[in-house]
PDB file of N, CA and C in Angstrom:
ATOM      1  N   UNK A   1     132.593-159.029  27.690  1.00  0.00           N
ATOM      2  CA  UNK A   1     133.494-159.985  27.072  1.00  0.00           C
ATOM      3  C   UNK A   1     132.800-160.605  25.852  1.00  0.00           C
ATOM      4  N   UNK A   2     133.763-160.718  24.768  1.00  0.00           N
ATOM      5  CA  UNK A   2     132.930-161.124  23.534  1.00  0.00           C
ATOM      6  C   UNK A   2     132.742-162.962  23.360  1.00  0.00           C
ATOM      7  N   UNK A   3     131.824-163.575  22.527  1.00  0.00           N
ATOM      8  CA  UNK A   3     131.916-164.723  22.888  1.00  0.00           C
ATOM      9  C   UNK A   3     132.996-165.408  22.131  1.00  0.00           C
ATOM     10  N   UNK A   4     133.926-166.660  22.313  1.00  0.00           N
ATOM     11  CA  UNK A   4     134.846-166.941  21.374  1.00  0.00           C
ATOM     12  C   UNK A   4     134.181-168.213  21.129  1.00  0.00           C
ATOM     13  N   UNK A   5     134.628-168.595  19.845  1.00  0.00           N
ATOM     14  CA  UNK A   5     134.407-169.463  18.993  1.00  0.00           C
ATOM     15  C   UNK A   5     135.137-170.958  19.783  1.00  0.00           C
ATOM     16  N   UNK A   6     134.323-171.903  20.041  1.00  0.00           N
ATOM     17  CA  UNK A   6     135.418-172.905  20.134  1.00  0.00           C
ATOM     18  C   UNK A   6     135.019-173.267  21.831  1.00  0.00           C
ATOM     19  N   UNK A   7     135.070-171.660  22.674  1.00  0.00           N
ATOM     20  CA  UNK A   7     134.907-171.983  24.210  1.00  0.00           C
ATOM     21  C   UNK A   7     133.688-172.209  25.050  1.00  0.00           C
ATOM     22  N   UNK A   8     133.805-172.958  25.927  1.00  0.00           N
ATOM     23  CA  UNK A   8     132.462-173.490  26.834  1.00  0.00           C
ATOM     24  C   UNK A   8     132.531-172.412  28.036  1.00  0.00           C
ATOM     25  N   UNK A   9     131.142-172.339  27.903  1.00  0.00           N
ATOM     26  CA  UNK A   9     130.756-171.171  29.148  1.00  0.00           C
ATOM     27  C   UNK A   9     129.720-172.311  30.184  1.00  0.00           C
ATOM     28  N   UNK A  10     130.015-172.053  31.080  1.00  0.00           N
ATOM     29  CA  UNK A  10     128.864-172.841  32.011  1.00  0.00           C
ATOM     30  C   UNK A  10     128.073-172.028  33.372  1.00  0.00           C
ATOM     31  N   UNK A  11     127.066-172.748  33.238  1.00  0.00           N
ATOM     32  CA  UNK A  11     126.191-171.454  34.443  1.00  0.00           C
ATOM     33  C   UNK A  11     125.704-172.212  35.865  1.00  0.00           C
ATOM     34  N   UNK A  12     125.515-171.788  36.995  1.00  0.00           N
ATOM     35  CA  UNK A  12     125.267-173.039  37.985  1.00  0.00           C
ATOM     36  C   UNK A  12     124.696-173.798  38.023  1.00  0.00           C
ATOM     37  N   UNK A  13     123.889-174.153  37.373  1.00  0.00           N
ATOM     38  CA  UNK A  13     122.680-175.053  37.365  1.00  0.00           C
ATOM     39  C   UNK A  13     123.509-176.415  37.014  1.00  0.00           C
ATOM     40  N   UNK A  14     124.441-175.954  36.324  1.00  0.00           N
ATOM     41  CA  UNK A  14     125.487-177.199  35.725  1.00  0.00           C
ATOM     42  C   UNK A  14     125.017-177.386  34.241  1.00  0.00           C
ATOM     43  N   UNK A  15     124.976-176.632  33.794  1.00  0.00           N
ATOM     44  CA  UNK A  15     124.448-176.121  32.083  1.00  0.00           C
ATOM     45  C   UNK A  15     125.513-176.091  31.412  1.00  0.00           C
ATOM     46  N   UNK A  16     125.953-176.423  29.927  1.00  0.00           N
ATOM     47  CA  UNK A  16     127.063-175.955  29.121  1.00  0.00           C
ATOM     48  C   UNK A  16     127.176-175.896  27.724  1.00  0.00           C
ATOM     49  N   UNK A  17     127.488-174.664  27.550  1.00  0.00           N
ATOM     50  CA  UNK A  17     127.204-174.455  25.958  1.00  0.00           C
ATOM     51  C   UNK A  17     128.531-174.110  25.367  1.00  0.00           C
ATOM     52  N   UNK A  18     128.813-174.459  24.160  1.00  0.00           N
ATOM     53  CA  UNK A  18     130.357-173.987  23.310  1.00  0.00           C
ATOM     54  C   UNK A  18     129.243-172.928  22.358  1.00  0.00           C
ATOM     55  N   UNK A  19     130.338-172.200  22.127  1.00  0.00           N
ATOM     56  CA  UNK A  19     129.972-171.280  21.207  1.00  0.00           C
ATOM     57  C   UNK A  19     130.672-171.954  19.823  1.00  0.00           C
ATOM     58  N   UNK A  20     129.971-171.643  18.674  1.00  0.00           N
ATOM     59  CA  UNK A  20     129.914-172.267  17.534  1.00  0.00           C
ATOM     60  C   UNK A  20     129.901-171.079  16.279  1.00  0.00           C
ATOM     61  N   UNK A  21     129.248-170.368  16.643  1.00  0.00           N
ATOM     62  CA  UNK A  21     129.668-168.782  16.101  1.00  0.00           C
ATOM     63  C   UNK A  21     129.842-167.476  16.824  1.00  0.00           C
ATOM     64  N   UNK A  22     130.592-167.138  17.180  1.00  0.00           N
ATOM     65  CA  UNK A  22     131.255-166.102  17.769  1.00  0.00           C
ATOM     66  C   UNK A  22     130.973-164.476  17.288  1.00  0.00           C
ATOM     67  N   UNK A  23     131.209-163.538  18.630  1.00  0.00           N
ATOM     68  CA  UNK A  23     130.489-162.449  17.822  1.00  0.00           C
ATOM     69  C   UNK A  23     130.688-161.215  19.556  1.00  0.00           C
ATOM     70  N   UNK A  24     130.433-160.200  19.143  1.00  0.00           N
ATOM     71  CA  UNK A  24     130.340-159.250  20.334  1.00  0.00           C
ATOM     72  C   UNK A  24     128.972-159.808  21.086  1.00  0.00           C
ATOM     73  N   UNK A  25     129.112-159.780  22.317  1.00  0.00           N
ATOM     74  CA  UNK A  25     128.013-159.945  23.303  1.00  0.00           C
ATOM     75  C   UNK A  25     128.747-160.423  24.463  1.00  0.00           C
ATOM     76  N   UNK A  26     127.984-160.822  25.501  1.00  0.00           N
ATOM     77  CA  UNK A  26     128.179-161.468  26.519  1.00  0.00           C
ATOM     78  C   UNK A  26     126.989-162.471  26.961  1.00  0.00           C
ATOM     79  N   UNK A  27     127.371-163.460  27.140  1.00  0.00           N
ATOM     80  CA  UNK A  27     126.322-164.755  27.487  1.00  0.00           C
ATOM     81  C   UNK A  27     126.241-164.507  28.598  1.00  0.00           C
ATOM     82  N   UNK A  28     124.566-164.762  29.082  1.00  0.00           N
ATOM     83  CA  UNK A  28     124.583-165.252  30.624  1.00  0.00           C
ATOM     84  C   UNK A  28     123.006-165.333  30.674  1.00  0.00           C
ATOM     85  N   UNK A  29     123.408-166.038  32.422  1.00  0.00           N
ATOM     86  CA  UNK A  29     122.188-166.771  32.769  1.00  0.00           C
ATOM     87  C   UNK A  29     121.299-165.747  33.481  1.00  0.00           C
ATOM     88  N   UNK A  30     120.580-165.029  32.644  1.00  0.00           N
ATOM     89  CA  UNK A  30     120.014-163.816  33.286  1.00  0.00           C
ATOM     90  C   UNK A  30     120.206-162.678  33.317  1.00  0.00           C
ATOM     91  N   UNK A  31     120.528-162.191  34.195  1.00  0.00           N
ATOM     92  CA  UNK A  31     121.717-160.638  34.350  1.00  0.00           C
ATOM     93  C   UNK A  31     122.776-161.451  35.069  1.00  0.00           C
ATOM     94  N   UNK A  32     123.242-162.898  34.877  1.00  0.00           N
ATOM     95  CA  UNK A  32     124.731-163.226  35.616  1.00  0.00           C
ATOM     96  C   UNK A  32     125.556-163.712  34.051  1.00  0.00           C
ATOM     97  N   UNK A  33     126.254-163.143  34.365  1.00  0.00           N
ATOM     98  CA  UNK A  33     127.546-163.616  33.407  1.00  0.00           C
ATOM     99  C   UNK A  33     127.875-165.076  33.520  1.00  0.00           C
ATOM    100  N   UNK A  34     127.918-165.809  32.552  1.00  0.00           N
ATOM    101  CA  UNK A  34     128.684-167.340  32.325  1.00  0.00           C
ATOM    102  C   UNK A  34     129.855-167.086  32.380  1.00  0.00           C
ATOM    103  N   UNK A  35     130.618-168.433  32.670  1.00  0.00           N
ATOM    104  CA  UNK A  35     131.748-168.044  33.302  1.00  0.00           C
ATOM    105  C   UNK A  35     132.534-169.712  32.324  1.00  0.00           C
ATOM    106  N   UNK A  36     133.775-169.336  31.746  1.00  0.00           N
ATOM    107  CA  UNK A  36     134.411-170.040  30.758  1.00  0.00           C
ATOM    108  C   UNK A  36     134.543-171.403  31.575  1.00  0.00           C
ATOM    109  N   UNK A  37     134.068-172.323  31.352  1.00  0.00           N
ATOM    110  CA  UNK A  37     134.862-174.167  32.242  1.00  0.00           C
ATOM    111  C   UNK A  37     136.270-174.169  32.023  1.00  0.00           C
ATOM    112  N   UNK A  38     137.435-173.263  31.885  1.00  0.00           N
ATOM    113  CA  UNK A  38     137.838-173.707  32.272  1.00  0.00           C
ATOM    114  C   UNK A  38     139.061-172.683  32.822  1.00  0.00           C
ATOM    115  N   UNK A  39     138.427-171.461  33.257  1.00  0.00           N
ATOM    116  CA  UNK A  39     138.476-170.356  33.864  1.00  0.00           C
ATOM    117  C   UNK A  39     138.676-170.852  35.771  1.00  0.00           C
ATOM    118  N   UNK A  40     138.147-172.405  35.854  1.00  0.00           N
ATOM    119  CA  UNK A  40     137.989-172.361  37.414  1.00  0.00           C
ATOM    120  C   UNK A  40     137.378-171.640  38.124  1.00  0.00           C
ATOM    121  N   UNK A  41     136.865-170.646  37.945  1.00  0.00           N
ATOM    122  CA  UNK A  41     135.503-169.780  38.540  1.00  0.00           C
ATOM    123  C   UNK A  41     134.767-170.853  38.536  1.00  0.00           C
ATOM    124  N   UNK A  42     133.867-170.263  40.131  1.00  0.00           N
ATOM    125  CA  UNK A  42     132.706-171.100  40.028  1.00  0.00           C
ATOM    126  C   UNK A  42     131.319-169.790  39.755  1.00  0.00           C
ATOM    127  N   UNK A  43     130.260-170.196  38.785  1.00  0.00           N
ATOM    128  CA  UNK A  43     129.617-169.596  38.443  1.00  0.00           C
ATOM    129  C   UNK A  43     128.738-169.343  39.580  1.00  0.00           C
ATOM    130  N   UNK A  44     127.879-168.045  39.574  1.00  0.00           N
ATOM    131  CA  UNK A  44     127.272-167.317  40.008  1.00  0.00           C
ATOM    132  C   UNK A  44     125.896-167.780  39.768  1.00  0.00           C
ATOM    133  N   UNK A  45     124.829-168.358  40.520  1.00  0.00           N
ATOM    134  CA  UNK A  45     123.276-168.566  40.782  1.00  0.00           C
ATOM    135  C   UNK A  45     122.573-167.566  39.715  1.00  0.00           C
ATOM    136  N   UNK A  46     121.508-168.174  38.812  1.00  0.00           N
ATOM    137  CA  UNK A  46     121.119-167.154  37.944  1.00  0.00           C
ATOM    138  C   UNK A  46     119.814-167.149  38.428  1.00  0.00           C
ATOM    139  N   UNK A  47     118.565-166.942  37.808  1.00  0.00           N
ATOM    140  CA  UNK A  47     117.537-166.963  38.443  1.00  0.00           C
ATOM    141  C   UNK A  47     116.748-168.116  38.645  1.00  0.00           C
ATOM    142  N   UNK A  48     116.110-168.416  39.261  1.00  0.00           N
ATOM    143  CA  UNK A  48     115.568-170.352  40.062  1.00  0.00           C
ATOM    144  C   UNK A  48     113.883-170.203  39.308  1.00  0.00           C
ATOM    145  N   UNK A  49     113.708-169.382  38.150  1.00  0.00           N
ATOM    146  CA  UNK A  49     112.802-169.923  37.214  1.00  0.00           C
ATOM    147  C   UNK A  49     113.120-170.371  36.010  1.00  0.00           C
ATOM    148  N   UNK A  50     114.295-170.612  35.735  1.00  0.00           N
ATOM    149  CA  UNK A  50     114.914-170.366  34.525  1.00  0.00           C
ATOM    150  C   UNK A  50     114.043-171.661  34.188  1.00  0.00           C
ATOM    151  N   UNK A  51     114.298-171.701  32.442  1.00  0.00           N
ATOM    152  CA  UNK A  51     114.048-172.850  31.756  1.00  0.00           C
ATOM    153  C   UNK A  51     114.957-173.458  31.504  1.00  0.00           C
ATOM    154  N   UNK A  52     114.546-175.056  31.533  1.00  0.00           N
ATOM    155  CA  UNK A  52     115.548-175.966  31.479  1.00  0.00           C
ATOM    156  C   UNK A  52     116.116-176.582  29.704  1.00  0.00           C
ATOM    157  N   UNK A  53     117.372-176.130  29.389  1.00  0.00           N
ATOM    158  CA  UNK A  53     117.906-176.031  28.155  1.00  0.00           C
ATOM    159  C   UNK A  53     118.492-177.893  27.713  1.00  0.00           C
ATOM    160  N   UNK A  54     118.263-178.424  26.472  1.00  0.00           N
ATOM    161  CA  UNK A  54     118.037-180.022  26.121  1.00  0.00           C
ATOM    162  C   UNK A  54     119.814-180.003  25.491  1.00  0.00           C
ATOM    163  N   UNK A  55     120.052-180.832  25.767  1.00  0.00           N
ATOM    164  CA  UNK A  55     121.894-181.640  25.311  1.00  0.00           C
ATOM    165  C   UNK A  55     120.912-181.689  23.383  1.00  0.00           C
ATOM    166  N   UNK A  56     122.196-180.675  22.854  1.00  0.00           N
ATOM    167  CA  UNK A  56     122.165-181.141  21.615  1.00  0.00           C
ATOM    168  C   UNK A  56     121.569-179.924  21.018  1.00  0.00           C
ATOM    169  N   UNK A  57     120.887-178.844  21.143  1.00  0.00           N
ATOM    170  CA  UNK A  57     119.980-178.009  20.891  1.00  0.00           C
ATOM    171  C   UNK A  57     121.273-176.605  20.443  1.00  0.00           C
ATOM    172  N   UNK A  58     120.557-176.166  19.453  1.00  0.00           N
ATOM    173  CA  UNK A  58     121.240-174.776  18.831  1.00  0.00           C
ATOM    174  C   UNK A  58     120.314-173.569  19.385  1.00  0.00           C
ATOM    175  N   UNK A  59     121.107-172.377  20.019  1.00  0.00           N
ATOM    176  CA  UNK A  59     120.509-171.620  20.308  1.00  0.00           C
ATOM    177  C   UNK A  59     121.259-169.875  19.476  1.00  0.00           C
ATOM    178  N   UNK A  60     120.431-169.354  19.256  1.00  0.00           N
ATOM    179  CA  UNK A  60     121.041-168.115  18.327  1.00  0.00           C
ATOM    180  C   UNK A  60     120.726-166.514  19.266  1.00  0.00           C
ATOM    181  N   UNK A  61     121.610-165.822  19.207  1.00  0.00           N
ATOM    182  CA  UNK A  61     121.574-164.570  19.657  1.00  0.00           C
ATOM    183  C   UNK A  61     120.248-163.899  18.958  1.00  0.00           C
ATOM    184  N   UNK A  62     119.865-162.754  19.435  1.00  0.00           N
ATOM    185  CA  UNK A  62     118.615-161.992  18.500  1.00  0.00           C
ATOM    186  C   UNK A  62     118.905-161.305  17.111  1.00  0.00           C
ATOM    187  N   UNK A  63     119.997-160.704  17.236  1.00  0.00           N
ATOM    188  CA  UNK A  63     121.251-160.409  16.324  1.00  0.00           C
ATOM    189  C   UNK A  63     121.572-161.158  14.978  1.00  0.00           C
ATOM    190  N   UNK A  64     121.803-162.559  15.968  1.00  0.00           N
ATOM    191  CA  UNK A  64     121.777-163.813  14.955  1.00  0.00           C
ATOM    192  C   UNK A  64     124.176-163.931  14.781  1.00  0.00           C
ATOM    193  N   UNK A  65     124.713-162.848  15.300  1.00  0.00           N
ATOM    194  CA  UNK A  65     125.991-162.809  15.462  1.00  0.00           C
ATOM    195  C   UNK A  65     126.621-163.812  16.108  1.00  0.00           C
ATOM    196  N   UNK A  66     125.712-164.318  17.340  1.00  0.00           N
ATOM    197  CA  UNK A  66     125.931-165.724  18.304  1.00  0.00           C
ATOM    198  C   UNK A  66     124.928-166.882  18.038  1.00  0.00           C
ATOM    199  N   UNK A  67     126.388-167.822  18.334  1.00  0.00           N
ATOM    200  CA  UNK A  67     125.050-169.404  18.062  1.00  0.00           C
ATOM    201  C   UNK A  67     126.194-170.182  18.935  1.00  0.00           C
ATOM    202  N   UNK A  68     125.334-171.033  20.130  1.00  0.00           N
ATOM    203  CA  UNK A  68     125.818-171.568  21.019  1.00  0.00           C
ATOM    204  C   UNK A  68     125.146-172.940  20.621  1.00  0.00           C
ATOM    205  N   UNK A  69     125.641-174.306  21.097  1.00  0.00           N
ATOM    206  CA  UNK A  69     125.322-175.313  21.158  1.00  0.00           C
ATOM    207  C   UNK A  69     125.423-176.162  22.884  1.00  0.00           C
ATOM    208  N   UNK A  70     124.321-176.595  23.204  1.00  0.00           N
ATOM    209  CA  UNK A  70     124.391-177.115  24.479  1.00  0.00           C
ATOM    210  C   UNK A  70     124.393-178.895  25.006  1.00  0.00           C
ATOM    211  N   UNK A  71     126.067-178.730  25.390  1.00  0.00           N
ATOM    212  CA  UNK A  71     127.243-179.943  25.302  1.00  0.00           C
ATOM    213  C   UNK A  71     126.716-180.287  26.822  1.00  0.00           C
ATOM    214  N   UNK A  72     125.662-179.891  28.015  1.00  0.00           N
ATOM    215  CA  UNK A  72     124.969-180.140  29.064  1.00  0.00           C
ATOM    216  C   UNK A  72     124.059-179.634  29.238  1.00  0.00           C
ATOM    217  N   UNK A  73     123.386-180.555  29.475  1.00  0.00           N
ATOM    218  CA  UNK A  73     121.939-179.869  30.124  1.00  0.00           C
ATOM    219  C   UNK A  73     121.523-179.306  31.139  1.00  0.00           C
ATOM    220  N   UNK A  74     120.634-178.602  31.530  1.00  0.00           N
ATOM    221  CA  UNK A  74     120.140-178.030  32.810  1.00  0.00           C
ATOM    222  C   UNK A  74     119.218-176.172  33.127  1.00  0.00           C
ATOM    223  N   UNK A  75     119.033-176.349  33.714  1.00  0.00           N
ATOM    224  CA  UNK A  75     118.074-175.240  33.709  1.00  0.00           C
ATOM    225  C   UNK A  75     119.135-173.086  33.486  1.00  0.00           C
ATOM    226  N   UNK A  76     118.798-172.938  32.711  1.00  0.00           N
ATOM    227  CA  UNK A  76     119.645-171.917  32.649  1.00  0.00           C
ATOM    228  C   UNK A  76     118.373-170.726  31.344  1.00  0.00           C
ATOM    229  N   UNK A  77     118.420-169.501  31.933  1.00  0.00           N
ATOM    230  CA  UNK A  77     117.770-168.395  31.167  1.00  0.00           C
ATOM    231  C   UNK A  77     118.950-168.042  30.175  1.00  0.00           C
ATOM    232  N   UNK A  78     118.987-168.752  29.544  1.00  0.00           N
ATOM    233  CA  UNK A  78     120.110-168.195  28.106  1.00  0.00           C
ATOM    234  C   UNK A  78     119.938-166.861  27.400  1.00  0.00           C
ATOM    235  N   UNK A  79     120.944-166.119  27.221  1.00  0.00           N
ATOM    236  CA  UNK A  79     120.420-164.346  27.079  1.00  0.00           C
ATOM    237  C   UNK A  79     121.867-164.423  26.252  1.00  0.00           C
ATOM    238  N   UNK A  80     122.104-163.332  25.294  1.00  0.00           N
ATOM    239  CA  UNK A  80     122.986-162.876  25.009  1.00  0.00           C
ATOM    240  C   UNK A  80     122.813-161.275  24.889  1.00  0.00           C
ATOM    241  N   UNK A  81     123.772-160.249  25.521  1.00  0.00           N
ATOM    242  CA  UNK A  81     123.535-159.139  25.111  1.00  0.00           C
ATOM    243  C   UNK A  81     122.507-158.584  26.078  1.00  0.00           C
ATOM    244  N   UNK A  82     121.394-159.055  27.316  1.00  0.00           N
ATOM    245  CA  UNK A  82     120.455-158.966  27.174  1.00  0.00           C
ATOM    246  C   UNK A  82     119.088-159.426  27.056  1.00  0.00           C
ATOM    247  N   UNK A  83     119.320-159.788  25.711  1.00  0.00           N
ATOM    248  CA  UNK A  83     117.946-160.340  24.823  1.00  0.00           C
ATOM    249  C   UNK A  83     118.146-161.888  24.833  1.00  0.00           C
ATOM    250  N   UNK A  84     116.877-162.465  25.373  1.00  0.00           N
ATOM    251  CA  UNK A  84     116.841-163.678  25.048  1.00  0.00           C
ATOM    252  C   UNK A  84     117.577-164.755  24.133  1.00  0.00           C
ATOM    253  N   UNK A  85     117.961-165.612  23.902  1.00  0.00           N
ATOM    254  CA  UNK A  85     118.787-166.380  22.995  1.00  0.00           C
ATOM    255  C   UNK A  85     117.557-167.449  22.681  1.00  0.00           C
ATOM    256  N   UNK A  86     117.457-167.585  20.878  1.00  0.00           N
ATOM    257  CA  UNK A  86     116.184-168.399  20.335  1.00  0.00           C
ATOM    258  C   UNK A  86     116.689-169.726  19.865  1.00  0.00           C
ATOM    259  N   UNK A  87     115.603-171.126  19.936  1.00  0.00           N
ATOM    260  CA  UNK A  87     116.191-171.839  19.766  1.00  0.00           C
ATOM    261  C   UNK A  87     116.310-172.100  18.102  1.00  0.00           C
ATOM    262  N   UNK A  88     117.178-172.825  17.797  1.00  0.00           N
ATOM    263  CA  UNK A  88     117.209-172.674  15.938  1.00  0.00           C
ATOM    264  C   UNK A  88     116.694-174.404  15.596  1.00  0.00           C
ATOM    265  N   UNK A  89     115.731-173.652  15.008  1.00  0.00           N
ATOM    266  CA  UNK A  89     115.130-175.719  14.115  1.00  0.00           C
ATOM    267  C   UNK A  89     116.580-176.335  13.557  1.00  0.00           C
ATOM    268  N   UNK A  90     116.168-177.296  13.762  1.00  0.00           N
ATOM    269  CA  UNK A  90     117.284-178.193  12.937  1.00  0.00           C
ATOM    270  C   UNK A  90     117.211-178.169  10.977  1.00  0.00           C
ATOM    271  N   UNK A  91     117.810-178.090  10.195  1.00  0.00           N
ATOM    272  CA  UNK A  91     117.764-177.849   8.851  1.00  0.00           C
ATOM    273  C   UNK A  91     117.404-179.023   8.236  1.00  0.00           C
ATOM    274  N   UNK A  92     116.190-178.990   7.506  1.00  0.00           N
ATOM    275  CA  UNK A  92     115.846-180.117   6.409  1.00  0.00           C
ATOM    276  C   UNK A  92     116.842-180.286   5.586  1.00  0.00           C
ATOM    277  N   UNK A  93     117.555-181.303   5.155  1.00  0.00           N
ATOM    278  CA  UNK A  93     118.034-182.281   4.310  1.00  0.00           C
ATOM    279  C   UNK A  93     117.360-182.382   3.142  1.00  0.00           C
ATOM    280  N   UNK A  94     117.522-182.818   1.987  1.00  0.00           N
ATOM    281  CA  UNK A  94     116.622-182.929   0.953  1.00  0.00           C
ATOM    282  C   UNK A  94     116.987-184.833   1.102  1.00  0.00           C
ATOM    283  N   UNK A  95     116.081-185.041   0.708  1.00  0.00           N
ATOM    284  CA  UNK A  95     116.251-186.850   0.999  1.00  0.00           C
ATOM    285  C   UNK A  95     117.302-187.599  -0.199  1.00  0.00           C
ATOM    286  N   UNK A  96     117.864-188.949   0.104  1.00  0.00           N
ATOM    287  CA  UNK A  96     119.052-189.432  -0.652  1.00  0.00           C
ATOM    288  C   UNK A  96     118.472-190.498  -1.261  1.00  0.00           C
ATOM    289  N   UNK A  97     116.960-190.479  -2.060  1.00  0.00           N
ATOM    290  CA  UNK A  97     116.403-191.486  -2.596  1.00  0.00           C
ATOM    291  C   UNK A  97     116.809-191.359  -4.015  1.00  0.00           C
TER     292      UNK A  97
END
């Protein structure tokens, strides 16, 4: 399933990310598929080492096709495709002096 622009995927840990740029792949917590909030599925246990992902943080596919933003926090192995999902620095500003 490809990711859509706009929709929240959430994983059990109680994690939640909107996608912000959209693109072929599939998100998930591991080898488990995220599952849309508001699909009513309840998501599937991903793996119990995962790292724990911060409210507010941009994360990008390897690709760079996906970029998710995380609207909850909680421990989740963020993957797209696969391949790990990286986190993206925040962009310098040039200053308003």
């Amino acid at each position: 399933m490809a990711a859509q622009v706009g929709k929240r995927y959430k994983a059990a840990s109680g994690a939640e990310v909107i996608v912000t740029k959209g693109g072929a792949g599939t998100l998930t917590d591991g080898a488990v598929e995220l599952v849309l909030s508001d699909s009513g599925q309840a998501p599937a246990a991903g793996p119990a080492d995962a790292e724990a992902i911060q409210l507010g943080k941009r994360y990008q596919s390897a690709d760079g096709s996906i970029e998710a933003l995380v609207i909850k926090a909680g421990k989740v192995d963020l993957r797209c495709g696969g391949e790990p999902m990286k986190l993206l620095q925040p962009k310098v500003l040039p200053s308003a002096d």
